[in-house]
Protein backbone atom coordinates (compact mmCIF):
# COMPACT_ATOMS: atom_id res chain seq x y z
CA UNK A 1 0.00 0.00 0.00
CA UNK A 2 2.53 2.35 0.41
CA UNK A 3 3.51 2.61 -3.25
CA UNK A 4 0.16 4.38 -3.44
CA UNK A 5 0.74 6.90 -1.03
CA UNK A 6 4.09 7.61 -2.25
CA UNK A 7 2.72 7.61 -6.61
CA UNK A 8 0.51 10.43 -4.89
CA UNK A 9 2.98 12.16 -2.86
CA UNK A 10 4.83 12.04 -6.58
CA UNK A 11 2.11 13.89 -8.21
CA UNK A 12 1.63 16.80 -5.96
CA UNK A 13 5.84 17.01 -6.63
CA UNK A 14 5.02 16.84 -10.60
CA UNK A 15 2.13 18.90 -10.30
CA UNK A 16 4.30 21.82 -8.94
CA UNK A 17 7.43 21.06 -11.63
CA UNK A 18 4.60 21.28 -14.25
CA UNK A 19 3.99 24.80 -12.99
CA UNK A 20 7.71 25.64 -12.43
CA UNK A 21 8.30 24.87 -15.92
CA UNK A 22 5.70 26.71 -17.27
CA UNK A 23 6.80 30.04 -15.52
CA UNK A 24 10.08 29.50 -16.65
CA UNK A 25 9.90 29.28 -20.46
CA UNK A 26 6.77 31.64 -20.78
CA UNK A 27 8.33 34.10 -23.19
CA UNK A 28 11.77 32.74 -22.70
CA UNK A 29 14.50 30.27 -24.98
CA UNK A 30 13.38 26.61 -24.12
CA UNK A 31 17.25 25.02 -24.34
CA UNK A 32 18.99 26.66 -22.06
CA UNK A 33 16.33 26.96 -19.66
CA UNK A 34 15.66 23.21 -19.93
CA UNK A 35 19.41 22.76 -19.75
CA UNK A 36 20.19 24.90 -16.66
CA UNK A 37 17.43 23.38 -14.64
CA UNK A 38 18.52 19.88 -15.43
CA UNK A 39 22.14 21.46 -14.41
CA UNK A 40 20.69 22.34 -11.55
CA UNK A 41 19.40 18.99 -10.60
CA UNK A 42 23.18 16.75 -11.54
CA UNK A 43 24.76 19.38 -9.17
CA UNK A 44 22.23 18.45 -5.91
CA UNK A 45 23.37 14.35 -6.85
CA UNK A 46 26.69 14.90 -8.04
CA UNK A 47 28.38 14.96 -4.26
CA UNK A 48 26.32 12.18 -3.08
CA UNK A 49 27.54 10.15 -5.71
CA UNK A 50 31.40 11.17 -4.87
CA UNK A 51 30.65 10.74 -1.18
CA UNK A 52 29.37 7.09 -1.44
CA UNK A 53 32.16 6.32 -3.86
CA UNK A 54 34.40 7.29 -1.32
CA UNK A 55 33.53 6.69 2.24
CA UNK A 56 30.71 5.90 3.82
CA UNK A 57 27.15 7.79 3.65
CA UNK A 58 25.50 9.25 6.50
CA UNK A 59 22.00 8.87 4.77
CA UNK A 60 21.15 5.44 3.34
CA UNK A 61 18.45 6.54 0.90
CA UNK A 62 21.18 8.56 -0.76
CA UNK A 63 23.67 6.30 -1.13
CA UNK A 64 24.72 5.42 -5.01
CA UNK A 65 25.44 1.71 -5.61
CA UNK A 66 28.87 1.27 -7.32
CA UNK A 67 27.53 0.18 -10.99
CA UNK A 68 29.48 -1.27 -13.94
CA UNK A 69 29.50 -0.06 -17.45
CA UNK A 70 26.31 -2.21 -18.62
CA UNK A 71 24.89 -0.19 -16.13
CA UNK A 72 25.94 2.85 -17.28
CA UNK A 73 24.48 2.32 -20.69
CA UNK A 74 20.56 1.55 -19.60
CA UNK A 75 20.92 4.85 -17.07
CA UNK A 76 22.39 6.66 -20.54
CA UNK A 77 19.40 5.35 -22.78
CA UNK A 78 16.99 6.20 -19.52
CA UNK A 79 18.45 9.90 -20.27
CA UNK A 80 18.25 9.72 -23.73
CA UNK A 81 14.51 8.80 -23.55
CA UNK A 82 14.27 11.54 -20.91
CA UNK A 83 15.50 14.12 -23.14
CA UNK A 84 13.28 13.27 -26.23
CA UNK A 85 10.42 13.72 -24.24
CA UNK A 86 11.53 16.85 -22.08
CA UNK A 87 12.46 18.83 -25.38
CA UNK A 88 9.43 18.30 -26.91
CA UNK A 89 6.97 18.67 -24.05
CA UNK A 90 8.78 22.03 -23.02
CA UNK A 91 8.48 23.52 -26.32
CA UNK A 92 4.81 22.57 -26.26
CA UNK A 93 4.28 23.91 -22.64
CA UNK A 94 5.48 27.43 -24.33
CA UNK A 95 2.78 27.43 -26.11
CA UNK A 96 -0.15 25.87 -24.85
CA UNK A 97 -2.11 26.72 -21.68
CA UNK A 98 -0.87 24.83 -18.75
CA UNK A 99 -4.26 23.03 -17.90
CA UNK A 100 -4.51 22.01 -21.45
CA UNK A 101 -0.86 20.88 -22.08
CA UNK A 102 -1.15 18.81 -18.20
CA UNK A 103 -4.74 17.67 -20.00
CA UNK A 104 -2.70 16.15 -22.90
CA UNK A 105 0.27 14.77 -21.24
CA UNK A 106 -1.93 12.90 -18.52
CA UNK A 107 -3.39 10.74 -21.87
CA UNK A 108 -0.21 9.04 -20.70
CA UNK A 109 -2.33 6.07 -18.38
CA UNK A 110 -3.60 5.46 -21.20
CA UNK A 111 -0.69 4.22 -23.40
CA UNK A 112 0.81 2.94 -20.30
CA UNK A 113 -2.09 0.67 -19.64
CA UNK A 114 -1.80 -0.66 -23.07
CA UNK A 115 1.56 -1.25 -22.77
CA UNK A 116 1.83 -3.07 -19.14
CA UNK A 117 -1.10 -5.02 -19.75
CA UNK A 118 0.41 -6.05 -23.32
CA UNK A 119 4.21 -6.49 -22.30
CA UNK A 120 4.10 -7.00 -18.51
CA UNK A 121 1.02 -9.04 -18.26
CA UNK A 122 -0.39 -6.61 -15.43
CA UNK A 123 -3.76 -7.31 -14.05
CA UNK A 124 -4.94 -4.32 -12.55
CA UNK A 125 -8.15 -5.34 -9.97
CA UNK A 126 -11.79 -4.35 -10.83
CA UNK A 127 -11.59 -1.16 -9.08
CA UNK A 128 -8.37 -0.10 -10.69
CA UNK A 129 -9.38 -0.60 -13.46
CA UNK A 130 -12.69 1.51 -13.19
CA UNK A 131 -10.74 4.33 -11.17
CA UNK A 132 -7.59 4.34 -14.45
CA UNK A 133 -11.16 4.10 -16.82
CA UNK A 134 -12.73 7.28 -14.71
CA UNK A 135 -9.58 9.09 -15.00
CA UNK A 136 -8.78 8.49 -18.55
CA UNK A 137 -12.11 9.41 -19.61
CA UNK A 138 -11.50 13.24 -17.34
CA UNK A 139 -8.33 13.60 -18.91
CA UNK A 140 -9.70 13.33 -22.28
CA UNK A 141 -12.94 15.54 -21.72
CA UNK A 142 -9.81 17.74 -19.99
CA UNK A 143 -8.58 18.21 -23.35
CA UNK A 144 -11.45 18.49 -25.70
CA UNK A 145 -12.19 21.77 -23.39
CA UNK A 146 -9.26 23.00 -24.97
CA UNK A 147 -11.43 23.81 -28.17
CA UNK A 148 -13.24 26.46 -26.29
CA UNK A 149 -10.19 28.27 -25.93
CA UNK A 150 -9.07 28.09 -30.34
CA UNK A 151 -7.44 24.93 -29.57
CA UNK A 152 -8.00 22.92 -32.69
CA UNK A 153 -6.21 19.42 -31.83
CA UNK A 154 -5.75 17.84 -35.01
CA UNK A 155 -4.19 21.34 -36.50
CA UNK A 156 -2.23 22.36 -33.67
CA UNK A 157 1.97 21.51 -34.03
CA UNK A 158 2.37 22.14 -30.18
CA UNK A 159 -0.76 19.68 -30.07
CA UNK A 160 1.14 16.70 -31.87
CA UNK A 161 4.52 17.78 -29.92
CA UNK A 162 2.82 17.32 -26.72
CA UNK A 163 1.11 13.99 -27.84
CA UNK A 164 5.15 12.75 -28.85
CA UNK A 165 6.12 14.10 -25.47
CA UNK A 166 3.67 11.73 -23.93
CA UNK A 167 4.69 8.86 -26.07
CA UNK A 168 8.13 9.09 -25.12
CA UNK A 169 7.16 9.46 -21.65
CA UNK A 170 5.72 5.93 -22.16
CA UNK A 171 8.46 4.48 -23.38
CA UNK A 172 10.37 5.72 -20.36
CA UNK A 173 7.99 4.56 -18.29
CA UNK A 174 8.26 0.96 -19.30
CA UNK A 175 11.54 1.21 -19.11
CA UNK A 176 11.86 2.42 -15.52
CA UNK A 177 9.77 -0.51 -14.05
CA UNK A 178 12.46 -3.05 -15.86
CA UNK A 179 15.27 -0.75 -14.25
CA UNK A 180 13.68 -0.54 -10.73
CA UNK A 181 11.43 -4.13 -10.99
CA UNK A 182 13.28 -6.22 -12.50
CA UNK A 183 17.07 -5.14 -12.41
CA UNK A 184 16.51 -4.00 -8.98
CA UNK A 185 18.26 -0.81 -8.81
CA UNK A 186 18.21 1.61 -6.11
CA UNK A 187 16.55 4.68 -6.28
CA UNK A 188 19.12 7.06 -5.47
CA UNK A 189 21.33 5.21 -8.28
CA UNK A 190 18.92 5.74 -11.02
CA UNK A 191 18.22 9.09 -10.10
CA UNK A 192 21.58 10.17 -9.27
CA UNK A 193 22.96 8.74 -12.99
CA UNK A 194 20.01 9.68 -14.78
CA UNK A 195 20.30 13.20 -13.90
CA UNK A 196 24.07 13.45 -14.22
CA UNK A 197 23.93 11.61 -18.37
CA UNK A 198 21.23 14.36 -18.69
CA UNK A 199 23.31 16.84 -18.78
CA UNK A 200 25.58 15.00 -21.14
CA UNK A 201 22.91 13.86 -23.63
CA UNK A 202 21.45 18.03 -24.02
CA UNK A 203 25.27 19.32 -24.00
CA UNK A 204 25.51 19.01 -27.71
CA UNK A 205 21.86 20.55 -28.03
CA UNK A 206 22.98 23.29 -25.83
CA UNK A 207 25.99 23.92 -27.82
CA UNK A 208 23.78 24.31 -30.99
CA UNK A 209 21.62 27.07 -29.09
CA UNK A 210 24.62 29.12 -27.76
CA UNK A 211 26.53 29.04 -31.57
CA UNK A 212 22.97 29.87 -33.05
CA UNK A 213 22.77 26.79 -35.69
CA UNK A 214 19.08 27.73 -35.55
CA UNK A 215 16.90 30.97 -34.79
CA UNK A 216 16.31 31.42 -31.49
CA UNK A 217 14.92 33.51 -28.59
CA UNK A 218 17.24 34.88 -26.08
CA UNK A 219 17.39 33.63 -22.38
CA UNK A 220 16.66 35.16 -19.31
CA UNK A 221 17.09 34.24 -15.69
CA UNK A 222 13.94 33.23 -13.39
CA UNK A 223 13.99 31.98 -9.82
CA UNK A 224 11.76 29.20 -10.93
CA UNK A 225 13.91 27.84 -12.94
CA UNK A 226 16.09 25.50 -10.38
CA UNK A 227 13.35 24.62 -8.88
CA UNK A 228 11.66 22.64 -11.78
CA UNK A 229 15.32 20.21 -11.13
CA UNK A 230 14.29 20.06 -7.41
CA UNK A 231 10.69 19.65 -7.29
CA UNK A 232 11.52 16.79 -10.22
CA UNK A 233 14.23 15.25 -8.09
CA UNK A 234 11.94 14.64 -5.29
CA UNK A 235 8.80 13.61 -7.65
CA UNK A 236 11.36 11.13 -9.41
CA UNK A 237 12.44 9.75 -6.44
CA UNK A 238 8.99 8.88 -4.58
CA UNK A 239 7.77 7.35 -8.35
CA UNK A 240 11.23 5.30 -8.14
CA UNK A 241 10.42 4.32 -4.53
CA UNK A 242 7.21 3.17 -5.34
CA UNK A 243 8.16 1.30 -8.49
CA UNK A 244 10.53 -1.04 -6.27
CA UNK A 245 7.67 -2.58 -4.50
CA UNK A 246 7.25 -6.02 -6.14
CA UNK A 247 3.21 -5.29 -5.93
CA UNK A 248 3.19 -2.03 -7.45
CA UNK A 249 1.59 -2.11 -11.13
CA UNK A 250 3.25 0.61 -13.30
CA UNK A 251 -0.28 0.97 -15.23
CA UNK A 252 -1.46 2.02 -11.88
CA UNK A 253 1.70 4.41 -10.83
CA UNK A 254 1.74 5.99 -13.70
CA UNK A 255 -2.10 7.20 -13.53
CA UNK A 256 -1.40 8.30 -10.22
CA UNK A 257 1.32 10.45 -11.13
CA UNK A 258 -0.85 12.21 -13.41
CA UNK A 259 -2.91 13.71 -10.58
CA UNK A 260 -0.43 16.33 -11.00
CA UNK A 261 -2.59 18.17 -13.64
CA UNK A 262 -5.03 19.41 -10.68
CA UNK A 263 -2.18 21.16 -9.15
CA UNK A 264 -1.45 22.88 -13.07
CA UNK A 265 -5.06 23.30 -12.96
CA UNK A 266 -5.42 25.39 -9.75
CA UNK A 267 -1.93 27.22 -11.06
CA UNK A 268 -3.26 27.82 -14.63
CA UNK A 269 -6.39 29.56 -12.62
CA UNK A 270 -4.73 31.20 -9.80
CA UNK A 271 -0.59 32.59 -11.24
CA UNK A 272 -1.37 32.58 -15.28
CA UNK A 273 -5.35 33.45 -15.16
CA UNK A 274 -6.48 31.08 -17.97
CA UNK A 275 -10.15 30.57 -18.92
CA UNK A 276 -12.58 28.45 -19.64
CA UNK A 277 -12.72 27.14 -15.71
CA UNK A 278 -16.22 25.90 -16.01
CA UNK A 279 -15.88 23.25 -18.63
CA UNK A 280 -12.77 22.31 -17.05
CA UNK A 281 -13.93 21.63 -13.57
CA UNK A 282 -15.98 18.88 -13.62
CA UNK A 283 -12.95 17.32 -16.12
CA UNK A 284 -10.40 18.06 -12.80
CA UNK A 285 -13.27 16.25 -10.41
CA UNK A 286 -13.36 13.23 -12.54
CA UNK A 287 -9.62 13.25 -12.55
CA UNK A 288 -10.07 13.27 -8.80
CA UNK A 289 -12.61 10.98 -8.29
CA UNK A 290 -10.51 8.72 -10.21
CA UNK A 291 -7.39 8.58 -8.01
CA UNK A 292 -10.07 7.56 -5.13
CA UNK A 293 -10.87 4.82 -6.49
CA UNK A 294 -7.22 3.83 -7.09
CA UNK A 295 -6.19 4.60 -3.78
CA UNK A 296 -8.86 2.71 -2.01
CA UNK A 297 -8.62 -0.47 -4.25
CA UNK A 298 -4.36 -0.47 -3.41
């Protein structure tokens, strides 16, 4: 059971880097913001994985594992996943309200379902699977609202970008339930690795922003910036946590974690004024009422 609590402790986390994100690239260069934040979040791992490397850790649930260089290579193609998804759903979050762009990106359950019921022969129980139905169902009403705002889906480019976001997402969702499931690696050393390659898979993207290989805007500084790497590292690390439990379902996890929309809902209302707050409501409700059900079947 407490995979649950800690796939919902994860959303409130994602909810508020969803919102961190969103202040930082309105009306600002998408690279180097994305690429500074993720700076910022190597640079709060990078001494915890020098410390346990060298003597012993005061904090267990820090500590790095010493890993070989098969190791290495699944935490680089975790980043590389990472960054696919990251590029394209920041760009999209530039331009889309942040209640619809959390709207689209939580159509990730669905696709996850698919996929852990097709490739990891999950069963999810009756209730979970009529609190994931409930909550799928809000997300999508979620984002047909977005066409009382001009936001014609199938026309839309940040539309599609967000929908490949979410796709690669996924994909990287699969792929952290082998890492943490069936591999068996700590949380701390995914993390810690993940965040570190990061840096080292954007570098070259980076690079292409600064000598100006395309057009781009110009960058400017906002406090909200390092926090999207923080409130990530701690939303990352209570979704690792709760992946290691043998009994937690990622199908399940990963519609949990998209509870975070109702904290980009309440943001998009309260710090960026967006409209359209009637249709959306009953949407964020279902979403809600979903999660319930979840929670009370785990």
């Amino acid at each position: 059971m407490s995979w649950v609590y800690e796939a919902v402790a994860s959303a409130l986390f994602l909810g508020l880097y969803d919102v961190f994100k969103k202040r930082s690239v309105n009306g600002n260069a998408v690279i180097p913001t994305l690429f500074v934040s993720v700076c910022c979040g190597a640079a709060l791992w990078a001494p915890w994985v020098v410390w346990s490397a060298v003597g012993e850790m005061p904090v267990e649930l820090l500590r790095v594992e010493q890993i070989g260089w098969a190791d290495h290579g699944r935490l680089l193609l975790k980043s590389a996943i990472v960054a696919v998804s990251w590029v394209l759903s920041y760009f999209a979050l530039k331009h889309l309200p942040v209640s619809m762009a959390g709207g689209i990106r939580a159509t990730g359950p669905f696709w996850m379902l698919l996929a852990a019921v097709a490739l990891l022969s999950e069963r999810p129980s009756g209730m979970q699977w009529a609190g994931i139905l409930v909550t799928l169902a809000s997300f999508v009403a979620l984002s047909f609202a977005g066409k009382k705002e001009g936001l014609v889906f199938h026309r839309n480019g940040w539309v599609f970008m967000m929908v490949g976001a979410t796709l690669a997402g996924t994909v990287s969702g699969i792929y952290d339930k082998y890492l943490m499931g069936t591999i068996g690696y700590r949380a701390s050393t995914v993390q810690a690795w993940f965040s570190i390659y990061l840096v080292v898979v954007l570098l070259p993207v980076m690079v292409g922003w600064w000598r100006r290989w395309w057009p781009r805007g110009e960058f400017h500084w906002r406090w909200s910036i390092p926090l999207i790497g923080v409130s990530l590292l701690v939303a990352d690390y209570l979704y690792f946590e709760a992946l290691r439990d043998e009994d937690a379902m990622i199908s399940v996890v990963s519609c949990l974690r998209r509870g975070g929309v109702l904290v980009s809902f309440a943001a998009g209302y309260v710090l960026f004024k967006e409209r359209n707050y009637r249709a959306k409501t009953p949407c964020v409700l279902g979403i809600l009422a979903g999660i319930v059900l979840i929670v009370l079947a785990g």
